[in-house]
Protein backbone atom coordinates (compact mmCIF):
# COMPACT_ATOMS: atom_id res chain seq x y z
CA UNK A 1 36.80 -76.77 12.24
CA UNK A 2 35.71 -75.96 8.77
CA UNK A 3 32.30 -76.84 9.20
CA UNK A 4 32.17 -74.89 12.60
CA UNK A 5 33.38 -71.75 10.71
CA UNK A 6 30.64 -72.20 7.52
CA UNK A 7 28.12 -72.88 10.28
CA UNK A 8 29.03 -69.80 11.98
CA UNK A 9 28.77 -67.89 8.46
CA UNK A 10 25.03 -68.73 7.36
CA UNK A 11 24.01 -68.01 11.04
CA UNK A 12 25.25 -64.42 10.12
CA UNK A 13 23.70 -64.61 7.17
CA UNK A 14 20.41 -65.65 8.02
CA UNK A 15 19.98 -62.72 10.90
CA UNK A 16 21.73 -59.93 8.55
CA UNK A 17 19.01 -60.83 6.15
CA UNK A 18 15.85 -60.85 8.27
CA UNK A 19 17.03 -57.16 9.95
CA UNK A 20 17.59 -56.04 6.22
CA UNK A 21 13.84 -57.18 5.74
CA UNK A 22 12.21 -55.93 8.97
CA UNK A 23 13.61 -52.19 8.05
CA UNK A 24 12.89 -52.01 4.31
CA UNK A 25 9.71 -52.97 5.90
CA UNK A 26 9.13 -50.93 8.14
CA UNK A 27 10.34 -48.02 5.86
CA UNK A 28 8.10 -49.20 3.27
CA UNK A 29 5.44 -48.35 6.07
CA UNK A 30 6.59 -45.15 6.98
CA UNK A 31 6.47 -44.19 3.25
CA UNK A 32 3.56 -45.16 2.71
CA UNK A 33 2.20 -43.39 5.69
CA UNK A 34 3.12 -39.75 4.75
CA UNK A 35 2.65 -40.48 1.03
CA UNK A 36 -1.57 -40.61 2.24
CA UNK A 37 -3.19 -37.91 0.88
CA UNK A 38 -4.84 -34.77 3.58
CA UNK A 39 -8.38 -35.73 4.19
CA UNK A 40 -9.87 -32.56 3.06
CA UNK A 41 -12.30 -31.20 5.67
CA UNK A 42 -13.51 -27.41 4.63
CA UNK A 43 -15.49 -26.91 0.91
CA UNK A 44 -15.85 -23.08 -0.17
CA UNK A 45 -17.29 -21.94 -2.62
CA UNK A 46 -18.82 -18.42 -4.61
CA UNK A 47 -22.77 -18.55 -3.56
CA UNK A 48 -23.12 -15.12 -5.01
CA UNK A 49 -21.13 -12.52 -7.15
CA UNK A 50 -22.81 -9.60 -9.09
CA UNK A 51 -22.64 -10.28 -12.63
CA UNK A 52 -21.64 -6.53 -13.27
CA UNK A 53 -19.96 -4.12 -11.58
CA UNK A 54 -19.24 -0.21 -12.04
CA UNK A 55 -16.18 1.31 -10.31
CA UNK A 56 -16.46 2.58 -7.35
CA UNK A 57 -19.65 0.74 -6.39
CA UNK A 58 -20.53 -1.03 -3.47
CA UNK A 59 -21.42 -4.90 -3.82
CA UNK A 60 -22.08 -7.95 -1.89
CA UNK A 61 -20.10 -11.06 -2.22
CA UNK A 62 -21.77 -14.37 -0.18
CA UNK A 63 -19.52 -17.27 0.50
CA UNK A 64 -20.35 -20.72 1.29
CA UNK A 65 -18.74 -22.71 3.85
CA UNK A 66 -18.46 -26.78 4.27
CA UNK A 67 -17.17 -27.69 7.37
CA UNK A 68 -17.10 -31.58 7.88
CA UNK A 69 -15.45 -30.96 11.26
CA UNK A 70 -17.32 -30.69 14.73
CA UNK A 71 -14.30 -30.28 16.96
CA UNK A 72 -13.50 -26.96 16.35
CA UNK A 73 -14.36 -23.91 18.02
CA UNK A 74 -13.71 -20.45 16.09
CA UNK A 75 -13.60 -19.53 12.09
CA UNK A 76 -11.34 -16.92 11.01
CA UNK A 77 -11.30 -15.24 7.52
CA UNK A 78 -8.61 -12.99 5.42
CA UNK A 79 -7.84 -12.21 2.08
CA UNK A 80 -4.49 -12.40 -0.04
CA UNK A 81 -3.61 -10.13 -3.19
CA UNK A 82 -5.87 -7.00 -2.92
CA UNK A 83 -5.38 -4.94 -5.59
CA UNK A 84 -7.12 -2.36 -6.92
CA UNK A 85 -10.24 -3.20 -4.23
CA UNK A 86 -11.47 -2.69 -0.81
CA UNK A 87 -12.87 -5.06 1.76
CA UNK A 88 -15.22 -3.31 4.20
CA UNK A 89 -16.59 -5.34 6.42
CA UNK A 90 -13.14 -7.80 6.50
CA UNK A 91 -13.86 -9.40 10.23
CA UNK A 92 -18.01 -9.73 9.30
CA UNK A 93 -19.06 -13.00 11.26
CA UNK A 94 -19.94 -16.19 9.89
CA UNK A 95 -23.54 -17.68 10.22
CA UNK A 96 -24.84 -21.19 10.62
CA UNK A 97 -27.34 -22.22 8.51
CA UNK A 98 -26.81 -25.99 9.30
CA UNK A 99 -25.31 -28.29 11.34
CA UNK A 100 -21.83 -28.21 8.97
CA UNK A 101 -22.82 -25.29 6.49
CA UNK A 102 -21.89 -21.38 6.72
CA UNK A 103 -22.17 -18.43 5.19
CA UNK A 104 -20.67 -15.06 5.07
CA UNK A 105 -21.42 -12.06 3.42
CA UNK A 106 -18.31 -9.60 2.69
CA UNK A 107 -18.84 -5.99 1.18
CA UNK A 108 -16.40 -4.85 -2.01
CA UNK A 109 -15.51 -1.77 -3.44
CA UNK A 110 -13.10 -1.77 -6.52
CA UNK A 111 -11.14 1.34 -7.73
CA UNK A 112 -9.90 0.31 -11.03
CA UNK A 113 -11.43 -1.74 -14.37
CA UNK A 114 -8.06 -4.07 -13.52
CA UNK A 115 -9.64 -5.11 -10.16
CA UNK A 116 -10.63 -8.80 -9.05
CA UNK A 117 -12.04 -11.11 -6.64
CA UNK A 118 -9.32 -11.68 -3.69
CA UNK A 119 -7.88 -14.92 -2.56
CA UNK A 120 -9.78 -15.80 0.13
CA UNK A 121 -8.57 -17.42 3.27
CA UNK A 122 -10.38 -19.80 5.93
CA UNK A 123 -9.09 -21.22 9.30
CA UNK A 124 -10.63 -23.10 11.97
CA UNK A 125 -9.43 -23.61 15.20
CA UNK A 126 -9.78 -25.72 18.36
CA UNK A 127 -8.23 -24.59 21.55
CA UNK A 128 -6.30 -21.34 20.30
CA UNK A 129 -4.26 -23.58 17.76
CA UNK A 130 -4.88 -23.68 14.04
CA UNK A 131 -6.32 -27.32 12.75
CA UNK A 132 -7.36 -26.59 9.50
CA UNK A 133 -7.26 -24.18 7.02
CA UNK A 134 -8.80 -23.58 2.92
CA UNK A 135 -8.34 -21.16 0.39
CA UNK A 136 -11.01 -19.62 -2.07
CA UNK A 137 -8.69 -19.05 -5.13
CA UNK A 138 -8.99 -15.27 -6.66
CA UNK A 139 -11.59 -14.66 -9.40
CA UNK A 140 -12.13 -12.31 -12.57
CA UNK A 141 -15.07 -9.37 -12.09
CA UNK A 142 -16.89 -7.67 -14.91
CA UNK A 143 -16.11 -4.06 -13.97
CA UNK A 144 -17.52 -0.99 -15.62
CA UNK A 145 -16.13 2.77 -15.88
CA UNK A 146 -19.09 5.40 -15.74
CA UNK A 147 -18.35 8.91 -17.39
CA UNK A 148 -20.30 11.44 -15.48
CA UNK A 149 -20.85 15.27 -15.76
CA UNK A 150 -19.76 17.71 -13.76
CA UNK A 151 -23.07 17.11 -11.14
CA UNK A 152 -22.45 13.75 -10.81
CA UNK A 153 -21.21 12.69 -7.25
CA UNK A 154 -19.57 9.67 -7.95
CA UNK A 155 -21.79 7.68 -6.20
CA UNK A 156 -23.43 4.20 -7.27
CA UNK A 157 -25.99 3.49 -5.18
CA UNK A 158 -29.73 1.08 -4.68
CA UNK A 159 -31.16 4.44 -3.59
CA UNK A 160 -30.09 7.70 -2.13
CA UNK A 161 -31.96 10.55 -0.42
CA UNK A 162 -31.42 13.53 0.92
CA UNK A 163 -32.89 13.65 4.85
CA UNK A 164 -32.05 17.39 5.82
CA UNK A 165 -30.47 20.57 4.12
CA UNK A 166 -28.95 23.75 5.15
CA UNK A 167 -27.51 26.68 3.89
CA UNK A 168 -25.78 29.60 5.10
CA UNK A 169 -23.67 32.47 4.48
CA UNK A 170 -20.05 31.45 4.52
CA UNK A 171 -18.66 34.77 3.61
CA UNK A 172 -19.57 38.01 1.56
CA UNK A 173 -19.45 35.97 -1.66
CA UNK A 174 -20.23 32.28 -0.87
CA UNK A 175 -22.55 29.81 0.86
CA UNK A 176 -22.09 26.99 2.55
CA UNK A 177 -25.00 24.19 1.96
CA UNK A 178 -24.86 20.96 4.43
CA UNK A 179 -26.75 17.80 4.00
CA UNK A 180 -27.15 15.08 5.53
CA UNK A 181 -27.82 11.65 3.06
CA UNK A 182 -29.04 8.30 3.36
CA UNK A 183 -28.28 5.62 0.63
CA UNK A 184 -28.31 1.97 0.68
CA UNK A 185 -25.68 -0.13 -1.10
CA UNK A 186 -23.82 3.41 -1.74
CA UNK A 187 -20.00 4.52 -1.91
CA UNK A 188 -21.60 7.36 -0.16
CA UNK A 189 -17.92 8.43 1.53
CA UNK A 190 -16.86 9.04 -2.52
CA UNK A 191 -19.74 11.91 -2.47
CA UNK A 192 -17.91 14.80 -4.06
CA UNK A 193 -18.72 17.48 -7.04
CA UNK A 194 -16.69 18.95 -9.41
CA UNK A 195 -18.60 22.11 -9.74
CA UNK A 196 -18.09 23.68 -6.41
CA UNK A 197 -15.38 25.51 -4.65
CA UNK A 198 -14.89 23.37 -1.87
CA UNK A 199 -16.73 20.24 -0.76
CA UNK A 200 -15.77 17.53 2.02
CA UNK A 201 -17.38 14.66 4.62
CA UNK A 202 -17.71 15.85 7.68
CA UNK A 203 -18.93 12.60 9.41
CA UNK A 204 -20.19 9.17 8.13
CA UNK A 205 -21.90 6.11 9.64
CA UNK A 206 -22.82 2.91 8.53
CA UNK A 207 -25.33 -0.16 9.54
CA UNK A 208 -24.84 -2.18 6.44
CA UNK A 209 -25.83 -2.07 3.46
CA UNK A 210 -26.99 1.50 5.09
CA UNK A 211 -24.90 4.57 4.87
CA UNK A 212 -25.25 8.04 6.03
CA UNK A 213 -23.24 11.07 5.80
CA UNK A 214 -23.15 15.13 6.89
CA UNK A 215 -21.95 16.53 3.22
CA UNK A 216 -20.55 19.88 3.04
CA UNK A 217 -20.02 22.62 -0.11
CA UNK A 218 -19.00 25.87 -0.32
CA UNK A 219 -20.44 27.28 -3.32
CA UNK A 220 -20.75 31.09 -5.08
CA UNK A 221 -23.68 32.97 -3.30
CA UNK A 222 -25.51 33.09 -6.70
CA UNK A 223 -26.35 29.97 -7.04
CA UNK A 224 -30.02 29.12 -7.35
CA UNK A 225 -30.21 25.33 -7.19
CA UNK A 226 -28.05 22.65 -5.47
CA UNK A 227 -27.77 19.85 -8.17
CA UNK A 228 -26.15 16.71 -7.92
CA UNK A 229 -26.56 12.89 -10.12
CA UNK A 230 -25.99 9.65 -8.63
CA UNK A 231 -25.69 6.07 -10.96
CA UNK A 232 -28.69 4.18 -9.41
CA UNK A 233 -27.26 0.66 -9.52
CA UNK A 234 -31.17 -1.19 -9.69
CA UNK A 235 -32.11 1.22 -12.56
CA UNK A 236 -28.69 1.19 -14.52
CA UNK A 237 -29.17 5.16 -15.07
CA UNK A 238 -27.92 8.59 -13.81
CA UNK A 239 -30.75 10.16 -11.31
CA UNK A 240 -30.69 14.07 -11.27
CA UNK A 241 -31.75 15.60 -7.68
CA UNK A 242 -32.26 19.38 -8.14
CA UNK A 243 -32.47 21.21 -4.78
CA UNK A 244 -33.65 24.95 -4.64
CA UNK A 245 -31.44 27.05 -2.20
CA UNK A 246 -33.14 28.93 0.83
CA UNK A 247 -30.55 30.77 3.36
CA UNK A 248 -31.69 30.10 6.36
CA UNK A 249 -29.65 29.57 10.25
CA UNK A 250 -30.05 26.12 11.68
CA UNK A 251 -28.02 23.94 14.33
CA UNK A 252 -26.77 21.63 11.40
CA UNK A 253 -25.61 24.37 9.60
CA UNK A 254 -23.00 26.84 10.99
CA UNK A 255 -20.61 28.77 9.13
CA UNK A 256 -22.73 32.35 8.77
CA UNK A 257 -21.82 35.39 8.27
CA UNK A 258 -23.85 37.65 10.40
CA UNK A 259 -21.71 40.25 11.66
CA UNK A 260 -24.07 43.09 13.23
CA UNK A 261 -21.82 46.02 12.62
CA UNK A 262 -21.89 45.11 8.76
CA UNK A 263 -25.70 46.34 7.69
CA UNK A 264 -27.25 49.60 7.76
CA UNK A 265 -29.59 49.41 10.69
CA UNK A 266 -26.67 49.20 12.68
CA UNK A 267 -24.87 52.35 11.01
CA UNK A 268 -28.28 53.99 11.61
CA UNK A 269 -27.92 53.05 15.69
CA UNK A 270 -24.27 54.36 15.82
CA UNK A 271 -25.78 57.64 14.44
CA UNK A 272 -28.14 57.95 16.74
CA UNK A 273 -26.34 57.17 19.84
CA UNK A 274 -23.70 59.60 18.93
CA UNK A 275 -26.29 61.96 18.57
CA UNK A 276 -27.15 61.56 22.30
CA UNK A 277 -24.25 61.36 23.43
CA UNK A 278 -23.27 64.93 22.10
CA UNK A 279 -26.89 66.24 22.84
CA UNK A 280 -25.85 65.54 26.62
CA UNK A 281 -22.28 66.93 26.31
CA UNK A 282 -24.00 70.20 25.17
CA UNK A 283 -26.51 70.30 28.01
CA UNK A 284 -23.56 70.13 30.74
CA UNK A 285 -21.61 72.53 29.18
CA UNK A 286 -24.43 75.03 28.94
CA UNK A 287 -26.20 73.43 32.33
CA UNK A 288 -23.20 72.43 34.35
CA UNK A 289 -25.55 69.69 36.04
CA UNK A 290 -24.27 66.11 37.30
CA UNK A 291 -27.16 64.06 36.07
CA UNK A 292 -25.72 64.84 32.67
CA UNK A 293 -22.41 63.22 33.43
CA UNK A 294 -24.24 59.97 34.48
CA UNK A 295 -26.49 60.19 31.25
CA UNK A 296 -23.16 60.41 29.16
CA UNK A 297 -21.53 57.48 30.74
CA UNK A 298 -24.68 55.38 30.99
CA UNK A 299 -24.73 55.84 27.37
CA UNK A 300 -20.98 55.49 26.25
CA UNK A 301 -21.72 51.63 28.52
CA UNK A 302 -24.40 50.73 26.47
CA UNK A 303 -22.67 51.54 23.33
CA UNK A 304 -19.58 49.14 24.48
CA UNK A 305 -22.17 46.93 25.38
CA UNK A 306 -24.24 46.76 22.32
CA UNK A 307 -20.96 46.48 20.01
CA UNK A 308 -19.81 43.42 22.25
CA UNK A 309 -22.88 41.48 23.19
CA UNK A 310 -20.93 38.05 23.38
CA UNK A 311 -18.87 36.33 25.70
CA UNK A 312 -15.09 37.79 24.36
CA UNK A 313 -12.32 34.83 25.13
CA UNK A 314 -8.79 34.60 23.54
CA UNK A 315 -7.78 31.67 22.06
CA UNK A 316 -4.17 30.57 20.70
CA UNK A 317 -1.50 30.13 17.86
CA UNK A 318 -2.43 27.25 15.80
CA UNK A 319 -6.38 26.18 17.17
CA UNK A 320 -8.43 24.64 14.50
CA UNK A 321 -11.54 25.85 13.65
CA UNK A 322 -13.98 23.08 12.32
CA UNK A 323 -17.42 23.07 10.34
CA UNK A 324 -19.29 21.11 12.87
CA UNK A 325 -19.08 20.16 16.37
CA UNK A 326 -17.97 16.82 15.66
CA UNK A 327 -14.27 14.78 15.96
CA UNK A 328 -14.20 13.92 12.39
CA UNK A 329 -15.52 17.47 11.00
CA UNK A 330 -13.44 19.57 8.34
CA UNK A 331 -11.10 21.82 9.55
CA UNK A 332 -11.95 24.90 7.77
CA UNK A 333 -9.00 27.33 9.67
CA UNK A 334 -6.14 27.39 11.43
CA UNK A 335 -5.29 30.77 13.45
CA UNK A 336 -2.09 32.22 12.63
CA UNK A 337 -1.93 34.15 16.14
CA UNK A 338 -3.36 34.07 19.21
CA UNK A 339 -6.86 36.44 18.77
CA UNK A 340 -9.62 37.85 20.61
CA UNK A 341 -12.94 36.70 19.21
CA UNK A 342 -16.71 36.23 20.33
CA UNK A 343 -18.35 33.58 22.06
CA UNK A 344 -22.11 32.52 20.30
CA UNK A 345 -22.42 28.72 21.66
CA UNK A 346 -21.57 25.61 23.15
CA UNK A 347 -22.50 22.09 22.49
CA UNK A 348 -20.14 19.32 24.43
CA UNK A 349 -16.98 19.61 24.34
CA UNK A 350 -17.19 22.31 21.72
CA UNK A 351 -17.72 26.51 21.41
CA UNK A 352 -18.80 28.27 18.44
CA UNK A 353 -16.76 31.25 17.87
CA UNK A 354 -17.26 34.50 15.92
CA UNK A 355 -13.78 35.15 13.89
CA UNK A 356 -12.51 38.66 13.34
CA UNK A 357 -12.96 37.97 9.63
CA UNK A 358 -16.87 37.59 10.33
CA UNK A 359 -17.00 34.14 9.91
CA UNK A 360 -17.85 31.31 12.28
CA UNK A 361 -17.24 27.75 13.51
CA UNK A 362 -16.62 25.12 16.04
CA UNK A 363 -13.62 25.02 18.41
CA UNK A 364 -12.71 21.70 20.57
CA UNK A 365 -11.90 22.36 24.31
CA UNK A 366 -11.37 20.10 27.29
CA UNK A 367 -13.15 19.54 29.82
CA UNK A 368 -10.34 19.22 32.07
């Protein structure tokens, strides 16, 4: 009986033993398993990064992209921790320049000397599900602060021109001048001067590095020459454009101030049909005819008619009143009360009005 019972006790033994072994074993595996390191697949890297930059300016960053993956079918980017700096072209499209190399080139503008490179994010994906991702860690800039007069425009640009100008009478005392400017590798949307009354971008468009822009400024009707810097960014120096004003009426242009009644030709032609007018009252009092009736009204028409040669329409409480016939034009006015005023002009969706105050711009109105 005893030897049954220590029999029964190493058999026990010997299988408690080999199930302790086969799990320490198998945890060993399991361990050993998830303690492998992640087979990196995606290498990114800086290809290029201006060695200087000025705030405010508009520069080119190109990234480089390793993918040692085949079996994937879309790249997505995004960036972490921007401070202090703008991405413009944030979903820009990635380019194969190899079988498992790409690049990307992302536009920057930074607003402050404090400003730096953004983390940078990369994801691939197969099937609509994320299979691998990388990060570009965040990175130091050189950034310069320019000190400008009063002409310069705060923009930093390869080259800038000026394509068309116009200039108009805004009001008794001031013009308006509009151009229209091309620049490449430009902040062109910062284009602004410290010098005149009221300035604004009316519209903007952009093929990159390409820029373009409708400028507008109000400025006293005295002035001789429209004059404006810009920081040319190849040169490293402040370029002076001095532009002689000419008043002139064009399409791009329209805020005049052209108000018929105002100038002395017109007080002349009020004389003279009053003169008429009487002339004939005389002649039927002293004549008694009928044709002289019909000569006195046919007159007193024409003089409505010549004071009110435009379309008249009314238009309401709170309509804006913009520079240009475009969406994204300045508003210059908002009525106060509903008002009678001239038509001059339509173009689209828009009519250019004649205010009571004598001056003149675009209003929006549906089609429908």
């Amino acid at each position: 009986m005893k030897k049954f019972v220590l029999l029964l006790i190493c058999f026990v033994s010997i299988v408690f033993a080999q199930t302790t072994y086969y799990n320490n074993e198998s945890n060993e595996t399991n361990t050993s398993e998830q303690n492998q390191p992640k087979v990196q697949s995606i290498f990114l890297s800086y290809e290029e990064i201006p060695l200087k930059i000025y705030v405010g300016e508009l520069f080119a960053v190109k990234i480089k992209a390793i993918i040692a993956n085949d079996d994937f079918e879309k790249i997505t980017s995004s960036f972490q921790d921007l401070q202090n700096i703008e991405i413009i072209n944030s979903d820009a499209k990635w380019e194969q320049f190899s079988d498992n190399i790409f690049y990307n080139t992302f536009y920057m503008k930074v607003n402050s000397t404090s400003a730096k490179l953004p983390t940078f994010n990369l994801d691939i994906y197969q099937n609509s599900l994320k299979i691998d991702s990388e990060k570009l860690k965040a990175k130091p800039l050189n950034i310069i602060k320019l000190n400008g007069t009063k002409y310069f425009s705060k923009v930093i640009a390869k080259s800038m021109k000026i394509k068309q100008i116009k200039t108009t009478k805004f009001d008794d005392k001031n013009l308006i001048v509009v151009l229209e400017i091309e620049a490449e590798h430009a902040n062109l949307s910062d284009f602004s001067l410290e010098w005149v009354i009221r300035d604004g971008i009316d519209s903007t468009h952009n093929n990159l590095p390409y820029f373009e822009i409708f400028y507008y400024a109000i400025v006293p009707n005295f002035t001789k020459d429209f004059i404006y810097t810009y920081f040319n960014s190849d040169t490293n120096e402040f370029e002076k454009n001095s532009i002689p004003i000419v008043i002139e009426d064009g399409t791009i242009s329209t805020q005049i101030n052209l108000n018929p009644a105002q100038n002395s030709f017109e007080m002349y032609k009020d004389g003279a049909y009053i003169a008429i007018i009487l002339l004939f009252i005389t002649l039927l009092i002293r004549k008694r005819k009928k044709r002289y009736i019909f000569l006195i009204f046919m007159l007193i028409g024409l003089y409505i008619y010549d004071k009110n040669p435009f379309d008249n329409i009314k238009i309401e409480k709170g309509s804006k009143i913009k520079i240009l016939p475009t969406e994204k034009s300045t508003i210059f006015y908002v009525t106060d009360r509903t008002m009678h005023v001239q038509k001059l002009d339509s173009k689209d969706n828009y009519i250019k009005i004649l205010l009571p105050s004598g001056k003149i711009g675009w209003l929006y109105v549906s089609k429908n």
